[in-house]
C-alpha atoms as a PDB file:
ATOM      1  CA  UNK A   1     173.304 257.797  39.656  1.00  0.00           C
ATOM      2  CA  UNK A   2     176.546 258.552  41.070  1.00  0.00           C
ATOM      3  CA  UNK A   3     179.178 255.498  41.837  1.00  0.00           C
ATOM      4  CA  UNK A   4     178.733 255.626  45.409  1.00  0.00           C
ATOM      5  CA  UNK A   5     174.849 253.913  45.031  1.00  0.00           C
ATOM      6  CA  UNK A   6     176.165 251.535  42.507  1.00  0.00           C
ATOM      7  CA  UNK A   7     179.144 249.583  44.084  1.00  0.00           C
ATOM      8  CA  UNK A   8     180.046 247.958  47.186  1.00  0.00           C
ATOM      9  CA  UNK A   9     182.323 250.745  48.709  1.00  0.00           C
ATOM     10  CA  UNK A  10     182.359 249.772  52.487  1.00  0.00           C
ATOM     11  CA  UNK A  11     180.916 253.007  53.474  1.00  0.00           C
ATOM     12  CA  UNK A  12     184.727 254.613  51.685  1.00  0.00           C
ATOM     13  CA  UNK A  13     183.366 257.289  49.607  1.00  0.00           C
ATOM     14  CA  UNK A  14     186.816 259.272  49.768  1.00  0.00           C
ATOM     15  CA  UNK A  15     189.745 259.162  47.396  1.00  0.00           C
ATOM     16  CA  UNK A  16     191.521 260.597  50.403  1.00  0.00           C
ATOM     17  CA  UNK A  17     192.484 257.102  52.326  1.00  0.00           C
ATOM     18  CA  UNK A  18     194.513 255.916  48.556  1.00  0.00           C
ATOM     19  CA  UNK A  19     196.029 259.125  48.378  1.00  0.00           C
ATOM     20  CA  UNK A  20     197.281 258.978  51.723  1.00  0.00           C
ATOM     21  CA  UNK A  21     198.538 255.384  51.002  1.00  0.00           C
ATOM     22  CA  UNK A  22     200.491 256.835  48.120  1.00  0.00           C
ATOM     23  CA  UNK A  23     201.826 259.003  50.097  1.00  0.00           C
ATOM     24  CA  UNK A  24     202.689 256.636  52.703  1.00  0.00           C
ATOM     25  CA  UNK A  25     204.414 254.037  49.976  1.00  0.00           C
ATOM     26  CA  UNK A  26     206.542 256.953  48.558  1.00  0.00           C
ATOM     27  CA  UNK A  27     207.694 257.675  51.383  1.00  0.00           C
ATOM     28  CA  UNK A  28     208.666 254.024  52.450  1.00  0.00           C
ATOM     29  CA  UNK A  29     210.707 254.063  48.963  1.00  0.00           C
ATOM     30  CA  UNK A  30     212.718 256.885  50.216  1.00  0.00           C
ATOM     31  CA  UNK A  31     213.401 258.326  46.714  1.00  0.00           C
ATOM     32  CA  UNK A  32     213.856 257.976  43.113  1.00  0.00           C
ATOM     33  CA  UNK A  33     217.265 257.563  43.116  1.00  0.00           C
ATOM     34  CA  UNK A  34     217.249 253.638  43.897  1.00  0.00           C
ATOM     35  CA  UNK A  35     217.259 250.802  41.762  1.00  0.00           C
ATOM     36  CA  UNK A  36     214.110 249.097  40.749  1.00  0.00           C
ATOM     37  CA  UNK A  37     214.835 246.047  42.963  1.00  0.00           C
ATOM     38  CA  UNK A  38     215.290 247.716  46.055  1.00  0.00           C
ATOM     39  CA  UNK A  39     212.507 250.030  45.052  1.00  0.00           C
ATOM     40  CA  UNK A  40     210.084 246.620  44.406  1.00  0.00           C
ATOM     41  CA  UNK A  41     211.481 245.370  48.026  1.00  0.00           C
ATOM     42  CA  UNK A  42     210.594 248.436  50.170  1.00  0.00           C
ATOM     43  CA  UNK A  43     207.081 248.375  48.471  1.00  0.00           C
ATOM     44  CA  UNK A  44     207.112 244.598  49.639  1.00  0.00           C
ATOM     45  CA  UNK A  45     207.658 245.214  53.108  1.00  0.00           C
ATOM     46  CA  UNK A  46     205.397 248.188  53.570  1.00  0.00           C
ATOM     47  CA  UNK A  47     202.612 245.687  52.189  1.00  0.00           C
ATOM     48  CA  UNK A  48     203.732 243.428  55.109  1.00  0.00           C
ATOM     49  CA  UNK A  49     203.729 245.985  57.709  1.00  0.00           C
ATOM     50  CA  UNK A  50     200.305 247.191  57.058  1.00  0.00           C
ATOM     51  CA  UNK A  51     198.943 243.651  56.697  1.00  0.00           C
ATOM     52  CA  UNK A  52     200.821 243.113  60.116  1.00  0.00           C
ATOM     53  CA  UNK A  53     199.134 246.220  61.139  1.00  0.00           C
ATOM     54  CA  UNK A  54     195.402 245.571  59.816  1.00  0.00           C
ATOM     55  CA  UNK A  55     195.659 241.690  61.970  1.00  0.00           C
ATOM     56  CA  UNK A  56     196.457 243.307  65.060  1.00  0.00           C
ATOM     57  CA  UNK A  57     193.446 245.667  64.604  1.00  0.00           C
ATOM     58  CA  UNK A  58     191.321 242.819  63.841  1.00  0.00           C
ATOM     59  CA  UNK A  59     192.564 240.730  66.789  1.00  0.00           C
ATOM     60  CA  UNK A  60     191.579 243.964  68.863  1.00  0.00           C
ATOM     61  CA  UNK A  61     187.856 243.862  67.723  1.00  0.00           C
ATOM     62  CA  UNK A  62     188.186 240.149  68.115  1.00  0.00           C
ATOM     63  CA  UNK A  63     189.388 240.719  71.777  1.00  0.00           C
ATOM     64  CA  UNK A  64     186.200 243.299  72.472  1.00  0.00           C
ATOM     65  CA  UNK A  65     183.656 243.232  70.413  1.00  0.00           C
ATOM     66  CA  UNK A  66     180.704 245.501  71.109  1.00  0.00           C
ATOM     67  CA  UNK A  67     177.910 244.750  73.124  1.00  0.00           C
ATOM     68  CA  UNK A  68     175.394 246.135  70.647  1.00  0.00           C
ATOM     69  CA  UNK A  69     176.530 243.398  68.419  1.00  0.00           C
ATOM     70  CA  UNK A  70     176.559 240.233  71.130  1.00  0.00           C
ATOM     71  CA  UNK A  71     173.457 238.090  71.949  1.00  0.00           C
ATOM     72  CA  UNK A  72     171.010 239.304  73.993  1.00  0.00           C
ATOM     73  CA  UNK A  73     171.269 242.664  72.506  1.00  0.00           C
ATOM     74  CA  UNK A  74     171.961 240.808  68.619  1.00  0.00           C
ATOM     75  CA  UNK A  75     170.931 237.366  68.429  1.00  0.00           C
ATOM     76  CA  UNK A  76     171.563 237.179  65.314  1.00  0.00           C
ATOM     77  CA  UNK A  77     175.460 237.101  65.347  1.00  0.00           C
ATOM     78  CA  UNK A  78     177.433 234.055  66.412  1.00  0.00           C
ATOM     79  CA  UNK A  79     180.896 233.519  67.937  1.00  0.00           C
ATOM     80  CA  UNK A  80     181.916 232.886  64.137  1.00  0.00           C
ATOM     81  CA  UNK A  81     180.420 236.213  62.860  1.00  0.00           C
ATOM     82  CA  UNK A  82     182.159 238.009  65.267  1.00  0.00           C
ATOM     83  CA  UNK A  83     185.478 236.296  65.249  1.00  0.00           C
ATOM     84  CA  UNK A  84     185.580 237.390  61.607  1.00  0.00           C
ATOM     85  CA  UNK A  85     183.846 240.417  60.972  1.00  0.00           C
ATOM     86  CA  UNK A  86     185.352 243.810  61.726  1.00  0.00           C
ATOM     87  CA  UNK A  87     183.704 245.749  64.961  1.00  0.00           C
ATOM     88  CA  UNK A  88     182.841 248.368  61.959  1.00  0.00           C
ATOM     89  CA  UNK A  89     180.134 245.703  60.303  1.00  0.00           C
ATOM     90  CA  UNK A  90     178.633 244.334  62.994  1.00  0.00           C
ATOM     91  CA  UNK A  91     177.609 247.805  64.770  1.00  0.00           C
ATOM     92  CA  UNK A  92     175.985 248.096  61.008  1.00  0.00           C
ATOM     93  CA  UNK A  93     174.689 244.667  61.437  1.00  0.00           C
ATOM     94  CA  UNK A  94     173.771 245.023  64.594  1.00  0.00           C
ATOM     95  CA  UNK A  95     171.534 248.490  63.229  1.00  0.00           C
ATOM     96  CA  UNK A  96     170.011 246.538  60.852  1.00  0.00           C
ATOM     97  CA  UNK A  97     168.749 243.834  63.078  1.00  0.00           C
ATOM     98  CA  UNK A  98     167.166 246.802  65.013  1.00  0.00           C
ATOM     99  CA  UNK A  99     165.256 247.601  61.828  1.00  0.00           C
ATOM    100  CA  UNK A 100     164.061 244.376  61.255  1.00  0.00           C
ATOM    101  CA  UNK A 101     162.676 244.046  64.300  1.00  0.00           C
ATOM    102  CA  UNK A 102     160.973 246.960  64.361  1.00  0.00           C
ATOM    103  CA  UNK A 103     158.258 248.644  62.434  1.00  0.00           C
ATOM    104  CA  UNK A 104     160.755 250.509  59.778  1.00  0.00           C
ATOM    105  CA  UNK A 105     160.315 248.490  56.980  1.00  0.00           C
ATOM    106  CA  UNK A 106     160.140 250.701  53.579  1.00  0.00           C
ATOM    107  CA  UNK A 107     160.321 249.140  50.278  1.00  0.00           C
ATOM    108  CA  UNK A 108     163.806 246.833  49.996  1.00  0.00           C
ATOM    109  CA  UNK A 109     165.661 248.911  47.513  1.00  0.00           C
ATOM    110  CA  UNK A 110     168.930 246.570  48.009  1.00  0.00           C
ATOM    111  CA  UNK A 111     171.447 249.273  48.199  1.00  0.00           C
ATOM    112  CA  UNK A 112     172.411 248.442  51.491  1.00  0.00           C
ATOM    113  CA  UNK A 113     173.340 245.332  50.891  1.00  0.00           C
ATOM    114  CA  UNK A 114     175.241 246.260  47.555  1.00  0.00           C
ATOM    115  CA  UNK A 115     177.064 249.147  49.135  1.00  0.00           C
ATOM    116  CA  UNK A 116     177.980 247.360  52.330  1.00  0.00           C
ATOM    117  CA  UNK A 117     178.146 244.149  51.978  1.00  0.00           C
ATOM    118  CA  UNK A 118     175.855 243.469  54.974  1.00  0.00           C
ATOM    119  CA  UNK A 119     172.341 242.073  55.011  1.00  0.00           C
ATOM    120  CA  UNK A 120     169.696 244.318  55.325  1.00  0.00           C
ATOM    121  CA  UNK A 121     166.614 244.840  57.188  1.00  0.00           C
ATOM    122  CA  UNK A 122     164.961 243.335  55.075  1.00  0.00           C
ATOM    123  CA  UNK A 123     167.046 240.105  54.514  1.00  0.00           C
ATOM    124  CA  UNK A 124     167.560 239.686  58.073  1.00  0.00           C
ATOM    125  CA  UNK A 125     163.330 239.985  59.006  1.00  0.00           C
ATOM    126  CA  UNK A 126     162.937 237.360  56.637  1.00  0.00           C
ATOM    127  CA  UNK A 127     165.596 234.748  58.087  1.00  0.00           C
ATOM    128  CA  UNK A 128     163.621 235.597  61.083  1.00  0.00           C
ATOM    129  CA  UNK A 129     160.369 235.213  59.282  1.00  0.00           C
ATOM    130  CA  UNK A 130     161.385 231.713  57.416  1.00  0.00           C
ATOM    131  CA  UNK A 131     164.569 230.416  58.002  1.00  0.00           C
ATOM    132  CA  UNK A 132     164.736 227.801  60.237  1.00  0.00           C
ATOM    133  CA  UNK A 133     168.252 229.159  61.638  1.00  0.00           C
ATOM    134  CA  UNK A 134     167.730 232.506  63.466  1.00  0.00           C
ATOM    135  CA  UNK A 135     171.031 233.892  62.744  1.00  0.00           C
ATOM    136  CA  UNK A 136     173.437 235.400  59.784  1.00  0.00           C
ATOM    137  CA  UNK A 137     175.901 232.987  58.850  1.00  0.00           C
ATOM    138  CA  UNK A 138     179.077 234.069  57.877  1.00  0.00           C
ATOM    139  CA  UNK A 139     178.188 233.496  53.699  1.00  0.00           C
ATOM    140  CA  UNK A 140     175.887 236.349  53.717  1.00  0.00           C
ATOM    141  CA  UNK A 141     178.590 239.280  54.385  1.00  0.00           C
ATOM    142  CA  UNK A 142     180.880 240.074  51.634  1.00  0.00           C
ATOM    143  CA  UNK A 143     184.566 238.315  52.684  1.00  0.00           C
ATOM    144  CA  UNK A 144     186.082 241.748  52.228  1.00  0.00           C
END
């Protein structure tokens, strides 16, 4: 089985994204030639720019989320759920919910879930089915 069924990946299958990032970071150092301190303090800020940089993209989906992912067309999510969860995971959420309430329902094999971090179908028919909330609470995605 290769790694990409076995761990919770995100849907990033590709080496490519930390090799850009290396690149990215030794470029920010500017060189070998500096001491280790300034070297330790450039990597410091570059960590705070892209932090800076990944908020303001999450205040973006924040500001417009999809309207695949909004009640009527998801009743699932709440104003929590989508305050906090990426545009990216919902639309997968929002796919899933789809499923459930459809007739697709193979055999649960869990991957889903593992790889994404995202209830499945199959998770999601069954709150449905039993629970006596109707929607995906913010403790059944993965916090990354």
């Amino acid at each position: 089985m290769p790694w990409t069924s076995s761990i919770t990946h995100f849907s990033n299958t590709s080496t490519s994204r930390l090799e850009g990032t290396h690149r990215d970071v030794k470029h920010y150092i500017g060189g070998s030639s500096n001491d280790f301190q300034v070297i330790l303090e450039r990597i410091k800020n570059y960590i705070i720019k892209e932090v800076h940089r990944f908020d303001a993209d999450l205040a973006n989906d924040r500001i417009r989320p999809p309207h695949a992912v909004v009640t009527p067309a998801c009743p699932i999510t709440t104003p929590i759920l989508i305050e906090k969860v990426s545009n990216a995971a919902l639309l997968l959420l929002a796919k899933q919910y789809k499923l459930a309430i459809g007739q697709h329902n193979p055999i649960c094999t869990g991957n889903f879930t593992r790889l994404y971090g995202i209830p499945c179908c199959h998770l999601i028919k069954a709150i449905l089915d039993y629970s006596q909330f109707k929607f995906i609470e913010l403790k059944d995605i993965d916090p990354h």
